[in-house]
Protein backbone atom coordinates (compact mmCIF):
# COMPACT_ATOMS: atom_id res chain seq x y z
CA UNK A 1 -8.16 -11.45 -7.78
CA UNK A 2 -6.35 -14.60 -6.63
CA UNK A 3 -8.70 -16.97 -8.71
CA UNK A 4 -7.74 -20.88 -10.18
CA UNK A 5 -6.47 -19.09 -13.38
CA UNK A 6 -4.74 -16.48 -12.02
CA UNK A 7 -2.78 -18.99 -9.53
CA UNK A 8 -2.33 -21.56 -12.52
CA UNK A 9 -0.37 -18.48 -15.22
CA UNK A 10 1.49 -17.52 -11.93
CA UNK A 11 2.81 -21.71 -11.09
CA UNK A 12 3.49 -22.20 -14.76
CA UNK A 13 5.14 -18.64 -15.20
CA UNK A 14 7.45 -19.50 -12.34
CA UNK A 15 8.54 -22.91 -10.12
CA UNK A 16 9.48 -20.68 -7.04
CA UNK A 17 6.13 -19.48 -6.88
CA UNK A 18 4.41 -22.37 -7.49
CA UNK A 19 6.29 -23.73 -4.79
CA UNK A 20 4.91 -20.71 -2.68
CA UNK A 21 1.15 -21.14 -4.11
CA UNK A 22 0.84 -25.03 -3.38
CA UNK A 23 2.80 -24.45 0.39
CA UNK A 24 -0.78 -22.48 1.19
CA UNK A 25 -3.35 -24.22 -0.28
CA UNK A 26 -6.21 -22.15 1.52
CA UNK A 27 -4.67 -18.27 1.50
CA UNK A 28 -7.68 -16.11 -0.15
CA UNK A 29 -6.80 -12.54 -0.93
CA UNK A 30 -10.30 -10.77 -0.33
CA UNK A 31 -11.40 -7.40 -2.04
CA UNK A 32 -14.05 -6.01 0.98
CA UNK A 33 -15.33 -2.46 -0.02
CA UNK A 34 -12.53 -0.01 1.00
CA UNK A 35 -13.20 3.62 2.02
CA UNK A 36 -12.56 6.50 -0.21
CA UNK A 37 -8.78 6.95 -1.72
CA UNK A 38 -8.49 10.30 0.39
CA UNK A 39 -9.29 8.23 3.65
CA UNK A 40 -7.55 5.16 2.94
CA UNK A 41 -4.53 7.68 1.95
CA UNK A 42 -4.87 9.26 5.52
CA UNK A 43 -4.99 5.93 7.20
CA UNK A 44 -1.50 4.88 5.16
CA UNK A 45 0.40 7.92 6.40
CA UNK A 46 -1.02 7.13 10.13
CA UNK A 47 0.09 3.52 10.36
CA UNK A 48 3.40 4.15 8.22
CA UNK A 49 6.46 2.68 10.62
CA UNK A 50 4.54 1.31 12.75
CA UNK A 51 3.20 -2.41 14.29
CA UNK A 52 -0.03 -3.35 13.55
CA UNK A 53 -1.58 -3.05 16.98
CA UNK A 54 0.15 0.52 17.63
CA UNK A 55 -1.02 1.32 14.22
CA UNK A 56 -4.41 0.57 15.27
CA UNK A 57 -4.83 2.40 18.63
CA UNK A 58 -3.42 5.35 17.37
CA UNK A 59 -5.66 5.40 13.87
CA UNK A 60 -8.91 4.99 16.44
CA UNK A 61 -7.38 8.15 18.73
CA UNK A 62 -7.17 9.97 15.39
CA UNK A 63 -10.79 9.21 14.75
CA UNK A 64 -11.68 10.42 17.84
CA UNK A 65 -10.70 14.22 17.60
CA UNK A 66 -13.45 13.99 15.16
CA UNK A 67 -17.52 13.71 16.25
CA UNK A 68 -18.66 13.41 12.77
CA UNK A 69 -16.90 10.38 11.64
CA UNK A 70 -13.37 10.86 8.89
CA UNK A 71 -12.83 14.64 8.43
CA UNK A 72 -13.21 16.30 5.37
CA UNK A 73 -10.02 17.82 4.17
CA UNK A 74 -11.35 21.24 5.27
CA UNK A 75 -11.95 19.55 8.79
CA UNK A 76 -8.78 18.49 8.63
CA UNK A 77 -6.46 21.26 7.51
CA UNK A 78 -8.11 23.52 9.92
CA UNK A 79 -7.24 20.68 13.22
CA UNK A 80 -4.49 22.06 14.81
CA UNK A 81 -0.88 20.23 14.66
CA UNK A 82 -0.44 20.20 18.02
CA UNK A 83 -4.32 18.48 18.18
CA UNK A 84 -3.24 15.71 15.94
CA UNK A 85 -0.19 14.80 17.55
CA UNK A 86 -2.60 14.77 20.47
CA UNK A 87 -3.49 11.36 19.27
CA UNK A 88 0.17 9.73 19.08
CA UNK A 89 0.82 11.17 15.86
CA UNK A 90 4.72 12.97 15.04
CA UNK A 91 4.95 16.05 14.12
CA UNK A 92 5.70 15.26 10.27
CA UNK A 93 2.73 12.86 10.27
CA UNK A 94 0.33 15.55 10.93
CA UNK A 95 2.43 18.04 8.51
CA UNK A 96 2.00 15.37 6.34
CA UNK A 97 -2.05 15.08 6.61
CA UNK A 98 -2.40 18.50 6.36
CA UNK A 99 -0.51 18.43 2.91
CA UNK A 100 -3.04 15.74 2.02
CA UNK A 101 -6.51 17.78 2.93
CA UNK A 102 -4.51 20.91 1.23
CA UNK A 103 -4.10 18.45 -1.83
CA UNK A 104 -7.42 17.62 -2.01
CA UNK A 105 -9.43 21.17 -1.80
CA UNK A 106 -6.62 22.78 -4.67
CA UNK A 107 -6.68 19.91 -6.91
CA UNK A 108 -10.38 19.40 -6.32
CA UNK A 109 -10.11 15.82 -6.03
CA UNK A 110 -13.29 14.83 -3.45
CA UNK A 111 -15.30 13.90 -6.98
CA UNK A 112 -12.18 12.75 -9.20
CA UNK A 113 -12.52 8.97 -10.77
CA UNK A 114 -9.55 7.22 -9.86
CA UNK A 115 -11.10 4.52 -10.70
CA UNK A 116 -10.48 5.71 -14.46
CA UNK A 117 -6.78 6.68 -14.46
CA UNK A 118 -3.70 4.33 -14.88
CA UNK A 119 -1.25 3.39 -12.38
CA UNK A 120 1.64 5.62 -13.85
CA UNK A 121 -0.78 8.45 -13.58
CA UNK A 122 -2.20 7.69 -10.13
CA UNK A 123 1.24 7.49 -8.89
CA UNK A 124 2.26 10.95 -10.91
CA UNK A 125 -0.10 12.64 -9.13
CA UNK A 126 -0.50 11.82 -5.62
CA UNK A 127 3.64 11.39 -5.19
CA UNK A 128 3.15 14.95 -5.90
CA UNK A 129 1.93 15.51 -2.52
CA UNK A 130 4.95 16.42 0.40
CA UNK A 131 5.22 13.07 2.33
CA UNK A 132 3.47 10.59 -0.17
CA UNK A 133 6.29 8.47 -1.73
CA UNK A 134 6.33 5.96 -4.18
CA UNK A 135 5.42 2.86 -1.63
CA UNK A 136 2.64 4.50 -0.03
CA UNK A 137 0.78 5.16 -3.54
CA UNK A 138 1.51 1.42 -4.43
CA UNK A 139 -0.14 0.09 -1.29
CA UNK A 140 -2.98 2.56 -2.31
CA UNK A 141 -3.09 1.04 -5.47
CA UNK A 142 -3.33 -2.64 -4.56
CA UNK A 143 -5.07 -2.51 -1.38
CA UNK A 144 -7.44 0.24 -2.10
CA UNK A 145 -8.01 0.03 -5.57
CA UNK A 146 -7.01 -3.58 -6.23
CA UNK A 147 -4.89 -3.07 -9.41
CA UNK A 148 -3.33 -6.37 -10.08
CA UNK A 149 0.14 -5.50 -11.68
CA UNK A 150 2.10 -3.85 -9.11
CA UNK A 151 5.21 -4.64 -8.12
CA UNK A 152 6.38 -3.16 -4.81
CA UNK A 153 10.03 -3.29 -4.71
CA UNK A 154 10.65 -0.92 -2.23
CA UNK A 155 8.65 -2.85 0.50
CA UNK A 156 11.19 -4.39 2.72
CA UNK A 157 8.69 -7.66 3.72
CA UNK A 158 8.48 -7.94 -0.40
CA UNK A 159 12.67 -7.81 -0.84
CA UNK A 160 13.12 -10.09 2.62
CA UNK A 161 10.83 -12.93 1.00
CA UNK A 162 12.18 -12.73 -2.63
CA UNK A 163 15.77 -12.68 -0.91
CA UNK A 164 14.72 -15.98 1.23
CA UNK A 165 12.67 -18.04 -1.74
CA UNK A 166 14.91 -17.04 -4.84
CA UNK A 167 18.55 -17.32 -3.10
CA UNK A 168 19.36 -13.37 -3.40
CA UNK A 169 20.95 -11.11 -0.95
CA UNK A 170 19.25 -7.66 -0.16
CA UNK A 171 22.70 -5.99 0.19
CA UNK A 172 23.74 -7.07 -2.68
CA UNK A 173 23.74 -3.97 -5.45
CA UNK A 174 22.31 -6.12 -8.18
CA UNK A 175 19.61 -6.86 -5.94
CA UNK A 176 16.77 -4.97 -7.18
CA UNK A 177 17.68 -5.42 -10.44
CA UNK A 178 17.71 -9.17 -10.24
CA UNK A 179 14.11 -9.24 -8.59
CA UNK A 180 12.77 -7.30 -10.86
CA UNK A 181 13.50 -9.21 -13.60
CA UNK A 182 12.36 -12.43 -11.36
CA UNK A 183 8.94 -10.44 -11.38
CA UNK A 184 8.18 -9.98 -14.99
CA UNK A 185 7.37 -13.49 -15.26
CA UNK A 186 4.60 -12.44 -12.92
CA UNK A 187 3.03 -9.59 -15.20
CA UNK A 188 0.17 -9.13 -15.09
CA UNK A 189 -0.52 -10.48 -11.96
CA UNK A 190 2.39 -9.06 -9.96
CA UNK A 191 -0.01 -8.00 -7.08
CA UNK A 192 -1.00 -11.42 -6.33
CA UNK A 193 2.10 -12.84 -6.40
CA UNK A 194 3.73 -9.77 -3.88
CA UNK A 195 0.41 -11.19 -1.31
CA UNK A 196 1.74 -14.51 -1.40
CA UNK A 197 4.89 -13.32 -1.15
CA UNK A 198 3.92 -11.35 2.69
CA UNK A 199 1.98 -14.57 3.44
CA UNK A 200 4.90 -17.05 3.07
CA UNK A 201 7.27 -14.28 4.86
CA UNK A 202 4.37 -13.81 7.62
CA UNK A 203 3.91 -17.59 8.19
């Protein structure tokens, strides 16, 4: 994904990011094998709100309700609520995983190629889902599926670092309007250019 082309178009699409490309010279943006959409979905709802390491600890308590690795979504549905929060998890986190597993069996998804479908239609159906907004698809889309146009405008680190590098102010009401129009230059590689973007905010 974040090959010598793909940083060139993004440096002569855009000085700011250039400026962000050359500051680090050695940032690689892997794509390791991911688990399934359903699981990787699961694990997004767990960590939402919450710092990496807490994220972590309570993901691997989550885990270990189960003896036969990630549950199924009939495993899961039939855990009790008060069993999940068991593991650190709120109350609407483990309403929310239930709607997932419930998801899955009536849509009869365990087979479906994702792999096949669009972003727009990705997002169309899994936002349908009770507690699966618009960010958490778009992280599922980039991290899990490695789609290389998406734009996440409604992650904060992505605003905070577009406010710091292009002079903007989050409050301001033009704000998202004004970013997003900075990120068109970036089509069709606005995924690579929102990692760099959490790199130079992270370091």
């Amino acid at each position: 994904m974040n090959t010598p082309a793909v940083r060139q178009y993004l440096s002569a699409a855009d000085p700011v990011m250039a400026a962000i490309i050359d500051s680090c010279p050695n940032f690689e943006i892997s794509t390791p094998p991911q688990p399934t959409l359903y699981e990787s979905l699961c694990g997004t709802i767990v960590s939402q709100q919450l710092s990496t390491k807490a994220a972590a600890v309570i993901y691997q308590r989550f885990l270990g309700l189960f003896h036969t690795g990630f549950p199924l979504p009939a495993d899961l549905l039939a855990t009790p609520e008060a069993t999940l929060r068991s593991a650190g998890l709120s109350g609407q986190k483990a309403r929310y995983l239930h709607n997932i597993a419930q998801f899955w069996i009536d849509r009869q998804l365990h087979d479906y190629d994702f792999a096949a479908q669009s972003d727009e239609a990705i997002l169309s159906l899994l936002t349908e889902i009770k507690g699966v907004g618009k960010w958490t698809v778009e992280m599922i889309l980039m991290f899990n599926l490695y789609r290389p146009d998406v734009f996440s405008i409604g992650d904060l680190g992505i605003r905070k670092s577009i406010a710091k590098r292009y002079g903007l102010d989050i409050a301001d009401k033009m704000f998202v309007a004004q970013a997003t129009d900075i990120a068109r230059a970036w089509q069709p590689y606005r995924t690579v250019a929102c990692r760099y973007l959490w790199h130079d905010l992270d370091n």
